[in-house]
N, C-alpha and C. Protein backbone atom coordinates (compact mmCIF):
# COMPACT_ATOMS: atom_id res chain seq x y z
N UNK A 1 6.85 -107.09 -2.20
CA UNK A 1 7.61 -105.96 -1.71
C UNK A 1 9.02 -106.03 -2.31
N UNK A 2 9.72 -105.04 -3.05
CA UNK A 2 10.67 -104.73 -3.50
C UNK A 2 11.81 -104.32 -2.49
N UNK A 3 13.22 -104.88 -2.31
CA UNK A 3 14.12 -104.74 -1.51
C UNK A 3 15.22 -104.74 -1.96
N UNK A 4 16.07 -103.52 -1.73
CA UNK A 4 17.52 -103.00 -2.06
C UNK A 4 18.31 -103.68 -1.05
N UNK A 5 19.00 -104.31 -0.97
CA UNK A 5 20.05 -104.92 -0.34
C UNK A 5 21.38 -104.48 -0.52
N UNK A 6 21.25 -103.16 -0.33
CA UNK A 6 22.72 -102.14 -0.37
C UNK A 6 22.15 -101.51 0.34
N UNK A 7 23.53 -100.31 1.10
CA UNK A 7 23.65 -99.12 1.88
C UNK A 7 23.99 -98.15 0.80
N UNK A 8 24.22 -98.46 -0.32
CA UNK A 8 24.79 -97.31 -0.92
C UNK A 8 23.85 -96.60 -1.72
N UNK A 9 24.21 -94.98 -1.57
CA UNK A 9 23.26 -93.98 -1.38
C UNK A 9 22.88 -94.15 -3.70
N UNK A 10 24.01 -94.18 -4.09
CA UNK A 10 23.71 -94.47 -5.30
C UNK A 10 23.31 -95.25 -6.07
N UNK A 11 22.98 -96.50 -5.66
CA UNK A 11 22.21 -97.18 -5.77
C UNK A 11 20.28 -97.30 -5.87
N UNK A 12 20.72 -96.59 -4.52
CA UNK A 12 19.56 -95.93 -3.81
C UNK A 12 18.55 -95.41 -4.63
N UNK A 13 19.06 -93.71 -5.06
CA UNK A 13 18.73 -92.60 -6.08
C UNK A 13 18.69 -93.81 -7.11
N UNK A 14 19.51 -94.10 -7.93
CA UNK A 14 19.08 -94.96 -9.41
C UNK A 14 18.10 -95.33 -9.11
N UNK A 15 17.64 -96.50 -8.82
CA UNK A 15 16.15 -97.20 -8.48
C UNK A 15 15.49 -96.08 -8.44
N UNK A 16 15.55 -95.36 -7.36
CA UNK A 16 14.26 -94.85 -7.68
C UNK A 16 14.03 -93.42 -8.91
N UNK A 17 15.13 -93.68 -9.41
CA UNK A 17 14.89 -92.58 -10.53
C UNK A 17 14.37 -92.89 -11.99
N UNK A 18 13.56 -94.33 -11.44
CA UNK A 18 13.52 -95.59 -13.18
C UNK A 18 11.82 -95.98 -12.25
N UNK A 19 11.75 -94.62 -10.98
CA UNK A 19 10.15 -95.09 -10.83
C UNK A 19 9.87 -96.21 -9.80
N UNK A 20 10.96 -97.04 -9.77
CA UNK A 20 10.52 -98.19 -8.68
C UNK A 20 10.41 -97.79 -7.00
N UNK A 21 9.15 -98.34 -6.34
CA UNK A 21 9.00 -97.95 -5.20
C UNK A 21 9.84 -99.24 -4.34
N UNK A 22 10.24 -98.86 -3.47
CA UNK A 22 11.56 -100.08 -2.65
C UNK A 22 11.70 -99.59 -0.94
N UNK A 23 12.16 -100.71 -0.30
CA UNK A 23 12.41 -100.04 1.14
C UNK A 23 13.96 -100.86 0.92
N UNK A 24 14.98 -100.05 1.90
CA UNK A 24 16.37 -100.42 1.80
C UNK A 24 17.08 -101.25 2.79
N UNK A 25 17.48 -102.03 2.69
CA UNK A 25 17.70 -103.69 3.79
C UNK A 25 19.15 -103.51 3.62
N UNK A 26 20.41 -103.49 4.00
CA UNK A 26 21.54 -103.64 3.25
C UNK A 26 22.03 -104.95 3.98
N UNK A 27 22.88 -105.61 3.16
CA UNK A 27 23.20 -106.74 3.84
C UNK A 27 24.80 -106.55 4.21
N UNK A 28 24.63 -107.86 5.26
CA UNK A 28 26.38 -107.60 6.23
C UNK A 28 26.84 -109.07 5.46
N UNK A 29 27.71 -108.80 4.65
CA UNK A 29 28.42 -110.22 4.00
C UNK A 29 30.15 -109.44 3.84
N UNK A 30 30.58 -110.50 4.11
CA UNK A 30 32.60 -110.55 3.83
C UNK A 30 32.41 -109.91 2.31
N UNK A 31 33.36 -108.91 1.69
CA UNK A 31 33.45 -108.56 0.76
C UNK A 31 34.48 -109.13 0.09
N UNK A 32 35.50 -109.47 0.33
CA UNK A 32 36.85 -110.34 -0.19
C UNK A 32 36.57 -111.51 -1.21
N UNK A 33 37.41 -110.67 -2.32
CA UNK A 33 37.52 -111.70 -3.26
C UNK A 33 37.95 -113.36 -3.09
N UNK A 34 37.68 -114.51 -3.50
CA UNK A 34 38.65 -116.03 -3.00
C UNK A 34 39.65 -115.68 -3.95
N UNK A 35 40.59 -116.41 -3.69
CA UNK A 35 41.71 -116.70 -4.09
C UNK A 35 41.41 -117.31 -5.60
N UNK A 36 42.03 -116.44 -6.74
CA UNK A 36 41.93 -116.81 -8.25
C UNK A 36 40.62 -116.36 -8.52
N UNK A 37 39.83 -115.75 -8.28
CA UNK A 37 38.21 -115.55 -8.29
C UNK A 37 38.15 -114.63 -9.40
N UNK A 38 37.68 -114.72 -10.60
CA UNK A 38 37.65 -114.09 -11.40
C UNK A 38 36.43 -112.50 -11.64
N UNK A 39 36.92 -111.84 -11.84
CA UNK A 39 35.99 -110.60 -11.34
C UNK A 39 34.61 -111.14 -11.94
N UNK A 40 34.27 -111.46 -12.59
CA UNK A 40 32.81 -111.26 -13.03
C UNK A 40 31.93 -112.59 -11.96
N UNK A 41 32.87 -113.51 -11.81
CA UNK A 41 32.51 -114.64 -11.18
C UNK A 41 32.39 -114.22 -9.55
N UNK A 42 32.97 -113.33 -8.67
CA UNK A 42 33.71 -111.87 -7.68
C UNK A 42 31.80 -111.41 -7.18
N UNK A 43 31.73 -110.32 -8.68
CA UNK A 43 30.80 -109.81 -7.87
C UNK A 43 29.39 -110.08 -8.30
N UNK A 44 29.01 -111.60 -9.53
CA UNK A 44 28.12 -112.38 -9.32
C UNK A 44 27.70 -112.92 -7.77
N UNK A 45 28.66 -113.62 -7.27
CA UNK A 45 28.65 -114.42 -6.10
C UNK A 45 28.39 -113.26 -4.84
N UNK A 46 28.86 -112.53 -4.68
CA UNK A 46 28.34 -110.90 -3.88
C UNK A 46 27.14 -110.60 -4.09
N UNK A 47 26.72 -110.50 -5.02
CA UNK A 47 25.04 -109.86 -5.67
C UNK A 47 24.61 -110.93 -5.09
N UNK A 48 24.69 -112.25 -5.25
CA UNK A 48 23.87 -113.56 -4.57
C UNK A 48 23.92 -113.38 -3.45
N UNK A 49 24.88 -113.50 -2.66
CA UNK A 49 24.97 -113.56 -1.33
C UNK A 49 24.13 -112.44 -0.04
N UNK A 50 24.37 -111.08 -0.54
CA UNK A 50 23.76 -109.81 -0.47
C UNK A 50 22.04 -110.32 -0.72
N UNK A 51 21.89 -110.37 -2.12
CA UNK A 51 19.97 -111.03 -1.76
C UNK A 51 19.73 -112.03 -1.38
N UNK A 52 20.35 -113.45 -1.22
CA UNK A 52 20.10 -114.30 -0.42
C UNK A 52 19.97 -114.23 1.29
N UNK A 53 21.13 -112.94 1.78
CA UNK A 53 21.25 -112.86 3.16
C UNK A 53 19.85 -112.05 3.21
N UNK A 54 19.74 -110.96 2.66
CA UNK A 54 18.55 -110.24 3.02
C UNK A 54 17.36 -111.02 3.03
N UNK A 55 17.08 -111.54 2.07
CA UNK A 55 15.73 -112.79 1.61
C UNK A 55 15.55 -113.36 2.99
N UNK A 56 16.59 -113.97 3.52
CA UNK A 56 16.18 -114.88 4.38
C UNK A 56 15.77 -114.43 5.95
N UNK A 57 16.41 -113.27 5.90
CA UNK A 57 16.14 -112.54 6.93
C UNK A 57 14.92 -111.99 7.24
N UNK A 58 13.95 -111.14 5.89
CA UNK A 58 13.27 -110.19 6.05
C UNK A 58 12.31 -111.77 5.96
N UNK A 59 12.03 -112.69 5.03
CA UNK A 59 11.40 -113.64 4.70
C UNK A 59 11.16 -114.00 6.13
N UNK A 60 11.44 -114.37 7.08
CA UNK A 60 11.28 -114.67 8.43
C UNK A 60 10.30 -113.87 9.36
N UNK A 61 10.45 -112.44 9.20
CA UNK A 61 9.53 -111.69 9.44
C UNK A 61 8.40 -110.85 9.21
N UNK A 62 7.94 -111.95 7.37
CA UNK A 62 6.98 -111.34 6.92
C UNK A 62 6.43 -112.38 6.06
N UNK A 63 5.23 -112.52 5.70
CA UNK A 63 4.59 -113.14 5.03
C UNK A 63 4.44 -112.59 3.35
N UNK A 64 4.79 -111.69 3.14
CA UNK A 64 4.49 -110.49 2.15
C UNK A 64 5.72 -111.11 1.18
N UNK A 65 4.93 -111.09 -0.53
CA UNK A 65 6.08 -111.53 -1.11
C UNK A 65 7.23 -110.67 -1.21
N UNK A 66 8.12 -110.97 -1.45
CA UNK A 66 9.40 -110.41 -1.62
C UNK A 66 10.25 -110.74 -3.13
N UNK A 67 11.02 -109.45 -2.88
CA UNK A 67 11.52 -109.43 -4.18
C UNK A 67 13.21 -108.41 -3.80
N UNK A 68 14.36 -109.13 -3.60
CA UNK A 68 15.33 -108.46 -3.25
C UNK A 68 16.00 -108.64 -4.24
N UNK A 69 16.78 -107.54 -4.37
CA UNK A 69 18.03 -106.73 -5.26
C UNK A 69 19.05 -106.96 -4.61
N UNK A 70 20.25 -107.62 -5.03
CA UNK A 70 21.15 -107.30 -4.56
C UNK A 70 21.99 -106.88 -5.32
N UNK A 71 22.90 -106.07 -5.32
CA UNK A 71 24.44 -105.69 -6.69
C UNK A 71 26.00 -105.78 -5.90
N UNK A 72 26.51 -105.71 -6.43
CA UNK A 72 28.52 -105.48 -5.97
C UNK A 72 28.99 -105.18 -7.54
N UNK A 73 29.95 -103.99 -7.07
CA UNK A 73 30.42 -103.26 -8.59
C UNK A 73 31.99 -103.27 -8.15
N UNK A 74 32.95 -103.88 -8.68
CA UNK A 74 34.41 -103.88 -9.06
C UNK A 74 34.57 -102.89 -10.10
N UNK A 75 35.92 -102.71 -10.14
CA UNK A 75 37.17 -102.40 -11.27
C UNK A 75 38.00 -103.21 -11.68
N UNK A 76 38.30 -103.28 -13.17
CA UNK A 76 39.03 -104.10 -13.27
C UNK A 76 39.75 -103.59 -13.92
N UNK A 77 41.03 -104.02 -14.11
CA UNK A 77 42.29 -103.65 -14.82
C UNK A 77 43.43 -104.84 -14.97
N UNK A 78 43.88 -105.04 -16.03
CA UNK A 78 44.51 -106.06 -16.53
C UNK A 78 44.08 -107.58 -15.71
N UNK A 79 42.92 -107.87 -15.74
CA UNK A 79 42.12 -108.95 -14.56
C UNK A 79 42.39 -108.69 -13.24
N UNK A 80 42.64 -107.63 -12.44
CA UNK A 80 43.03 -107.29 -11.36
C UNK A 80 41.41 -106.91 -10.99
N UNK A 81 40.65 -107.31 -9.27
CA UNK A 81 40.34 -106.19 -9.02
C UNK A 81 40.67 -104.97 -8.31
N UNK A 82 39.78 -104.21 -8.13
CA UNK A 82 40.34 -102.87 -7.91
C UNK A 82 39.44 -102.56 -7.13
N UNK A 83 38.85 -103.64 -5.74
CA UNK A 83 37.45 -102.86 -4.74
C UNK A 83 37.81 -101.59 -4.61
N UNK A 84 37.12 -101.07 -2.80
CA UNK A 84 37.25 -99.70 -2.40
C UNK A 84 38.48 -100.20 -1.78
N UNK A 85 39.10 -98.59 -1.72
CA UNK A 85 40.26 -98.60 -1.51
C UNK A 85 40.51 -98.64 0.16
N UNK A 86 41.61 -99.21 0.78
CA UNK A 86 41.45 -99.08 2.08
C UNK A 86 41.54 -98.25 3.14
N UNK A 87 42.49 -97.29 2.37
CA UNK A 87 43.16 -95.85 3.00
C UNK A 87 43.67 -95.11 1.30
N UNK A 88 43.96 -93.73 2.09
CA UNK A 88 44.30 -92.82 1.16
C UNK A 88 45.33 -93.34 -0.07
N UNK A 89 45.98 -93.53 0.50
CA UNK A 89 47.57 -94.94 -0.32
C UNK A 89 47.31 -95.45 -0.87
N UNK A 90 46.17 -96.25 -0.81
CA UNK A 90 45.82 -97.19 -1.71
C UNK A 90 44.74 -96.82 -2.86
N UNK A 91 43.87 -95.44 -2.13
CA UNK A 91 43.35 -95.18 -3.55
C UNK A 91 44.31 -94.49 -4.49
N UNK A 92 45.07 -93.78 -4.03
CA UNK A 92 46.51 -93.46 -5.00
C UNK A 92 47.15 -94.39 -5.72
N UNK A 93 47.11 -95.60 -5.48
CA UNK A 93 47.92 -96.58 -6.42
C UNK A 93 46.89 -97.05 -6.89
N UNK A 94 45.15 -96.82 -6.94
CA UNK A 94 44.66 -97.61 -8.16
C UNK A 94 44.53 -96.65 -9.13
N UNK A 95 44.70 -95.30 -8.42
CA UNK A 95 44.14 -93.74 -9.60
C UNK A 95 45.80 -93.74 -10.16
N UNK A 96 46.55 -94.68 -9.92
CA UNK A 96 47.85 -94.66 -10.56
C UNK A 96 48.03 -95.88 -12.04
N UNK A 97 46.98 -96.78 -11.77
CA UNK A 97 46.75 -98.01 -11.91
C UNK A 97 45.90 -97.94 -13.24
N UNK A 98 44.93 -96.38 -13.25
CA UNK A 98 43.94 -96.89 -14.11
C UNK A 98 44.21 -95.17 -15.32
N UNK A 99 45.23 -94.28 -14.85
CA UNK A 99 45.78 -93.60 -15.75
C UNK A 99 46.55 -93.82 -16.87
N UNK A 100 45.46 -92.77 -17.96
CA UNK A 100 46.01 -93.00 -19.24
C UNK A 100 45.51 -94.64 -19.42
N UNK A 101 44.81 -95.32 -19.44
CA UNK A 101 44.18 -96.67 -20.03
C UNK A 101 42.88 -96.68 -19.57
N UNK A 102 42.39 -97.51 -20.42
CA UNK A 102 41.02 -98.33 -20.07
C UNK A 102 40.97 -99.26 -19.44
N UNK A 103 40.02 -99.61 -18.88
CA UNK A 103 39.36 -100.60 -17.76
C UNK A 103 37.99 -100.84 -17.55
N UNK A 104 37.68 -101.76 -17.00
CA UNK A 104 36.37 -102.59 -17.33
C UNK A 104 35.60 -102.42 -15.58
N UNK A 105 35.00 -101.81 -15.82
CA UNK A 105 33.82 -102.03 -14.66
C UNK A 105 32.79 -103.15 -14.53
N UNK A 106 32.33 -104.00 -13.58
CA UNK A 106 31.87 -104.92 -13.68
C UNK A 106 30.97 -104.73 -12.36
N UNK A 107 29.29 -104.95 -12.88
CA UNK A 107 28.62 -104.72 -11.75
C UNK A 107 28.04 -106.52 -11.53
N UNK A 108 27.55 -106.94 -10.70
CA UNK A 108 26.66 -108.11 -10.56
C UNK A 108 25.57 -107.58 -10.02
N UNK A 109 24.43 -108.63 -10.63
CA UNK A 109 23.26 -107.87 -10.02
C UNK A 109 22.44 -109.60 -9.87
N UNK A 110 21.93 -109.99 -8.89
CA UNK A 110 20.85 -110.97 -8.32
C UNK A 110 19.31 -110.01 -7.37
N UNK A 111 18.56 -111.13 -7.81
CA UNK A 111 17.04 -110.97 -7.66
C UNK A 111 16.51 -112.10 -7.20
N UNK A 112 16.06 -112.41 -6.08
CA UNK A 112 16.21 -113.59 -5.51
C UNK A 112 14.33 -113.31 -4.73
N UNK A 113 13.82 -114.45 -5.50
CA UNK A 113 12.61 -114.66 -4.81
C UNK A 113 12.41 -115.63 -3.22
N UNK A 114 11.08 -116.04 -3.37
CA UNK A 114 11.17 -117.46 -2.53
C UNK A 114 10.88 -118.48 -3.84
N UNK A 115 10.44 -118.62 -4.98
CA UNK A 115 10.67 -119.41 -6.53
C UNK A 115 12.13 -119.32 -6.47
N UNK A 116 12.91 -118.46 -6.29
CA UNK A 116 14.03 -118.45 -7.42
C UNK A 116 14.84 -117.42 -7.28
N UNK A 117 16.68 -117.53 -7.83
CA UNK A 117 17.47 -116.47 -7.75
C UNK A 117 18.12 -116.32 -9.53
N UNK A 118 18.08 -115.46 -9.58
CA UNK A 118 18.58 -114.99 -10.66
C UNK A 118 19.62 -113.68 -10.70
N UNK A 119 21.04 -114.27 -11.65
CA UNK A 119 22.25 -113.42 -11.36
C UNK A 119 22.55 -112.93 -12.90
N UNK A 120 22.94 -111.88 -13.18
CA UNK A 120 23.67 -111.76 -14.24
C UNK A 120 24.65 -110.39 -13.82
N UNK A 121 25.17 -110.17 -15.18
CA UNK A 121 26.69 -108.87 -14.75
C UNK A 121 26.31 -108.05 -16.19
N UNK A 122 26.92 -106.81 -15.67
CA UNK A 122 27.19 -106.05 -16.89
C UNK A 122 28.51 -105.56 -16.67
N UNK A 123 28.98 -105.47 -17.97
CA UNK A 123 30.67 -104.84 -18.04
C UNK A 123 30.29 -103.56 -19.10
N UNK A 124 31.34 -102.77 -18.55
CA UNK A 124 31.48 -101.11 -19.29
C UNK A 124 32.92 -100.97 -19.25
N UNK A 125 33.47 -100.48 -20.23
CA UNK A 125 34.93 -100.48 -20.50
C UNK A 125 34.57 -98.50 -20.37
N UNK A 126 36.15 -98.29 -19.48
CA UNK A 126 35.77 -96.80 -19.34
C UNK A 126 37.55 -96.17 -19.90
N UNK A 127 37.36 -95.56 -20.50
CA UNK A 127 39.01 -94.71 -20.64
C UNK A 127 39.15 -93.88 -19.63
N UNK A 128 40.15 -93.67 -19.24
CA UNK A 128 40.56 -92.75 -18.07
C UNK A 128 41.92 -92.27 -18.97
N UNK A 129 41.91 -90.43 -19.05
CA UNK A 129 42.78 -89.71 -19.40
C UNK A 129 44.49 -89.83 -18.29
N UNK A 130 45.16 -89.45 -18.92
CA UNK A 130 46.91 -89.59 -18.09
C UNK A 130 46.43 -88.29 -16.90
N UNK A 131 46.59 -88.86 -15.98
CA UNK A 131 46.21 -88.19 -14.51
C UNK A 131 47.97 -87.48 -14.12
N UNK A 132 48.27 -86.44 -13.96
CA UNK A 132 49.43 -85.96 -12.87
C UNK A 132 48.91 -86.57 -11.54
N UNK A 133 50.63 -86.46 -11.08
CA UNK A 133 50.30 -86.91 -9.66
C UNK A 133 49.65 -85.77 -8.73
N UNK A 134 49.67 -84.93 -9.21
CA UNK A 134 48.96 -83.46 -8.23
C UNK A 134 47.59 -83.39 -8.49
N UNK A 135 47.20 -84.24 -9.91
CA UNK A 135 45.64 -83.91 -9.80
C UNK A 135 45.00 -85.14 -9.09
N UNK A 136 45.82 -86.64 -8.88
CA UNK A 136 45.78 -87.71 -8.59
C UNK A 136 45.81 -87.10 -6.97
N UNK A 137 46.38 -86.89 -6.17
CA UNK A 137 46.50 -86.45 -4.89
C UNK A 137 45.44 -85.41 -4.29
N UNK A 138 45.26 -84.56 -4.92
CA UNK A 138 44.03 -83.22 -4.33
C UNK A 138 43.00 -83.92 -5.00
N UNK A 139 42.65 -85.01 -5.89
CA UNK A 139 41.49 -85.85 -5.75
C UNK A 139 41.45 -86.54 -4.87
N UNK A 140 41.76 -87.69 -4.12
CA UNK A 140 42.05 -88.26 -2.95
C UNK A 140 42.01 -87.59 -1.91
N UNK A 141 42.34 -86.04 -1.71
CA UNK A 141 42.30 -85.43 -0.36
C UNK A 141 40.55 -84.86 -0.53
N UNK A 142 40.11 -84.83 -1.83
CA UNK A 142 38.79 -84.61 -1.59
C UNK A 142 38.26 -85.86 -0.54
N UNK A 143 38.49 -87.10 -0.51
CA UNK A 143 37.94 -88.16 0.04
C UNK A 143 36.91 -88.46 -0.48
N UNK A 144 36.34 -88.26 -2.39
CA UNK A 144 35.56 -89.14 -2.85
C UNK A 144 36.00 -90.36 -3.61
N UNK A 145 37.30 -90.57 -3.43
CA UNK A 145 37.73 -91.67 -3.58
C UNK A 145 37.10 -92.87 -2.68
N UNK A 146 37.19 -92.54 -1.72
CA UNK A 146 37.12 -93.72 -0.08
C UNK A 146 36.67 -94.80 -0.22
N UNK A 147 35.32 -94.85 -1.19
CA UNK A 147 33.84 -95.09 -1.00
C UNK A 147 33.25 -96.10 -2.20
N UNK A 148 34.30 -96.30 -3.30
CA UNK A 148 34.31 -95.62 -3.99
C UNK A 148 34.92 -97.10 -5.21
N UNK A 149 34.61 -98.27 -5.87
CA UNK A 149 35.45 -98.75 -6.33
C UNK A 149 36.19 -98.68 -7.20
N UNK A 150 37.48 -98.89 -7.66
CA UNK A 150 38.78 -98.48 -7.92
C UNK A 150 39.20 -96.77 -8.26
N UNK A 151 38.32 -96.29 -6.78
CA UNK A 151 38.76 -95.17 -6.50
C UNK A 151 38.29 -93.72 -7.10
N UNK A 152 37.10 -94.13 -8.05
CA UNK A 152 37.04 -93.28 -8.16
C UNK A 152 35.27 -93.05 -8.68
N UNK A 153 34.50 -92.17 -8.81
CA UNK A 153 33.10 -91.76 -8.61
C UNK A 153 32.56 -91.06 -10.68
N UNK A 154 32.68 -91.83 -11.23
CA UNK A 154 32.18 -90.74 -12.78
C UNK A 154 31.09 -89.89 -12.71
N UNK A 155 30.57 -89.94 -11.73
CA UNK A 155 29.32 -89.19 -11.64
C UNK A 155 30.00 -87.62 -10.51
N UNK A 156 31.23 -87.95 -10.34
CA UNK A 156 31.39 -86.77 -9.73
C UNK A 156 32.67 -86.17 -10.45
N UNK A 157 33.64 -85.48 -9.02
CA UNK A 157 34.92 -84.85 -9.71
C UNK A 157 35.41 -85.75 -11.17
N UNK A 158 35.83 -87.13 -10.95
CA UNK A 158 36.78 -88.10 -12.04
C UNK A 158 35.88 -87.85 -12.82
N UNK A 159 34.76 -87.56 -13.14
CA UNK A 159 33.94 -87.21 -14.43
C UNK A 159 35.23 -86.14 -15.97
N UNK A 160 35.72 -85.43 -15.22
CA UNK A 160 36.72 -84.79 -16.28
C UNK A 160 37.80 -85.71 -16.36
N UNK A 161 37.58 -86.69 -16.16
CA UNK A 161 39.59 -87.16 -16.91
C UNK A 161 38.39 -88.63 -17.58
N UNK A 162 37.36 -88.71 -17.86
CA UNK A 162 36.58 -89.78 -18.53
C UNK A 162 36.29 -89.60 -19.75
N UNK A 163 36.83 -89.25 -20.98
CA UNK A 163 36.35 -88.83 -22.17
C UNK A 163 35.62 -89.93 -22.87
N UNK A 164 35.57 -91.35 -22.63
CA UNK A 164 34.65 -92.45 -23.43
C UNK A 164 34.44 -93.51 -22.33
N UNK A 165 33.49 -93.97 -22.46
CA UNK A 165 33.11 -95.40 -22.18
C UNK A 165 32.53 -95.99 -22.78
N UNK A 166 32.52 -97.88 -23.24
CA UNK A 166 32.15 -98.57 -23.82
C UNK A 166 30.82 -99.15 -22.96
N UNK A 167 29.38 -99.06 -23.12
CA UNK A 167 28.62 -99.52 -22.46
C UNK A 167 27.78 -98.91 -21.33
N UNK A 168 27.11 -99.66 -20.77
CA UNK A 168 26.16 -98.63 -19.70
C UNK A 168 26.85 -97.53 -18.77
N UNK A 169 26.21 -96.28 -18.68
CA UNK A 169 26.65 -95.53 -17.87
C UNK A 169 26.58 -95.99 -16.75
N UNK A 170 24.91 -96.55 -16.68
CA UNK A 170 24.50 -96.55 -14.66
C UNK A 170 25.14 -97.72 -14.06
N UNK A 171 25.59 -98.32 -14.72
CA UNK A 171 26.47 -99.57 -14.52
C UNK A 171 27.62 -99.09 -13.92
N UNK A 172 28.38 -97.96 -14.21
CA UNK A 172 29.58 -97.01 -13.95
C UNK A 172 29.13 -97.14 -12.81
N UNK A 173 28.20 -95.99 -12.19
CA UNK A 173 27.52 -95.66 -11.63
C UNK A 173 27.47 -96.56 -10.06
N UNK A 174 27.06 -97.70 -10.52
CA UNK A 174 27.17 -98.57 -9.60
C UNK A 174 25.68 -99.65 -9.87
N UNK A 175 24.67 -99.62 -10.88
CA UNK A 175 23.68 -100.26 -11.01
C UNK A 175 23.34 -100.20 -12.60
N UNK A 176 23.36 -101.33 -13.13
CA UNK A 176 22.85 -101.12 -14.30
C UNK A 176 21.51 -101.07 -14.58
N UNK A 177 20.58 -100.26 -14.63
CA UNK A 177 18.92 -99.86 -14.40
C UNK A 177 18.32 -100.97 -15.77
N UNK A 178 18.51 -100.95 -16.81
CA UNK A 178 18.40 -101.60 -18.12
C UNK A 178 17.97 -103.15 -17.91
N UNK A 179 19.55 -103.67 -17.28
CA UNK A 179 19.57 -104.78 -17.08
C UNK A 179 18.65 -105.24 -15.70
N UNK A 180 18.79 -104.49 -14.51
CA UNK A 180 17.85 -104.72 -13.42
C UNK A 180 16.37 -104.65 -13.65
N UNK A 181 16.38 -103.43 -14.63
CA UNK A 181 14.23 -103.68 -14.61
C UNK A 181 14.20 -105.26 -15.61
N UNK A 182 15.14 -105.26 -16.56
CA UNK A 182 14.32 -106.58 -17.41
C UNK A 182 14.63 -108.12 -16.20
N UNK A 183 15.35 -108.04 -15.43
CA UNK A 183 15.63 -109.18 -13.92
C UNK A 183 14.40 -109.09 -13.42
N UNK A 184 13.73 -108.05 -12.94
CA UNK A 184 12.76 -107.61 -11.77
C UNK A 184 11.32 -107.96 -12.66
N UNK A 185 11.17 -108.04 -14.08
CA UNK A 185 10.29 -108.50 -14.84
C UNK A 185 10.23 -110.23 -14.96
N UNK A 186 11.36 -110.19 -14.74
CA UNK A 186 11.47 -111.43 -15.40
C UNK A 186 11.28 -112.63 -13.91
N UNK A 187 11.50 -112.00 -12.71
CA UNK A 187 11.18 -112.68 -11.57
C UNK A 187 10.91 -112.33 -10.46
N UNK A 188 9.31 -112.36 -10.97
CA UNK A 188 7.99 -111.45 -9.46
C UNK A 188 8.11 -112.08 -8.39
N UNK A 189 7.91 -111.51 -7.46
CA UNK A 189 7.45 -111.60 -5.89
C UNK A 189 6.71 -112.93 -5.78
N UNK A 190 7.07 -113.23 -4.97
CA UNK A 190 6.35 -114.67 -4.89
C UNK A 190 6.20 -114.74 -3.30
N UNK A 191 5.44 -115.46 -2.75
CA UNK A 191 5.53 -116.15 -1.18
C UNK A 191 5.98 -117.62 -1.13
């Protein structure tokens, strides 16, 4: 049995738009970076934690092999991350943060059997066009910032101030599909 270990709805749709059949588990883990934690090292250790918590949980109440997904997607900017933002304010100072430059998105993704866990990351470097503060603000009052890491959604409104990215889209996105089906091949369901 195949298991998403996210709430998030985009996640969600991807998977199953690459065909995979899944039921959705999301896991409750601290999101906070440690202290000096380097982003890729950030939301490796998240993706683990996320399918390890689920694994052990659902594993308890089923005999049926299992096969959980877990992901966590940052922003990064000058090695900064850039999670979801906490309030309106703060997604304003990362859509302040990531105007006019590029920045590196970084997803982690783990697959965690009862054999075995397996983690890897993908990075996508994205340009973001010089934002005014008026288009920076009536984006934010949309509130698809919220939700959202470093504030902002390419698959929606911020889609117009994105003219290039280096690397996977669905990774943007919040899942890199590419890299997850060759994980999910590479380590079946087991009991």
């Amino acid at each position: 049995m195949l298991v998403l270990a996210s709430a998030s709805p985009r996640r969600r749709e991807l998977l199953a738009q690459v065909g995979y059949s899944f039921t959705v588990h999301p896991a409750h883990v601290t999101e906070d970076p440690r202290p000096g934690e380097a982003p890729v090292a950030y939301v490796t250790r998240l993706a683990r934690e996320k399918a390890e918590a689920v694994f052990a949980e659902l594993s308890a109440q089923t005999s049926a092999p299992l096969q959980v997904v877990g992901a966590d997607t940052t922003v990064t900017v000058d090695n900064r991350i850039l999670a979801k933002p906490e309030d309106p304010a703060d997604a304003v100072r990362m859509l302040r943060l990531l105007s006019g430059r590029s920045h590196h998105v970084v997803t982690g993704v783990a697959v965690v059997t009862a054999e075995r866990a397996e983690v890897a990351a993908e990075v996508t470097a994205v340009r973001f066009l010089s934002l005014s503060e008026a288009e920076i603000q009536s984006y934010v009052a949309t509130g698809e910032p919220m939700d959202k890491a470093g504030a902002y959604a390419i698959q929606g409104r911020a889609a117009r101030w994105i003219p290039r990215i280096e690397g996977c889209y669905f990774n943007v996105v919040g899942l890199p599909l590419a890299l997850v089906a060759a994980m999910l091949e590479s380590v079946p369901p087991t009991n």
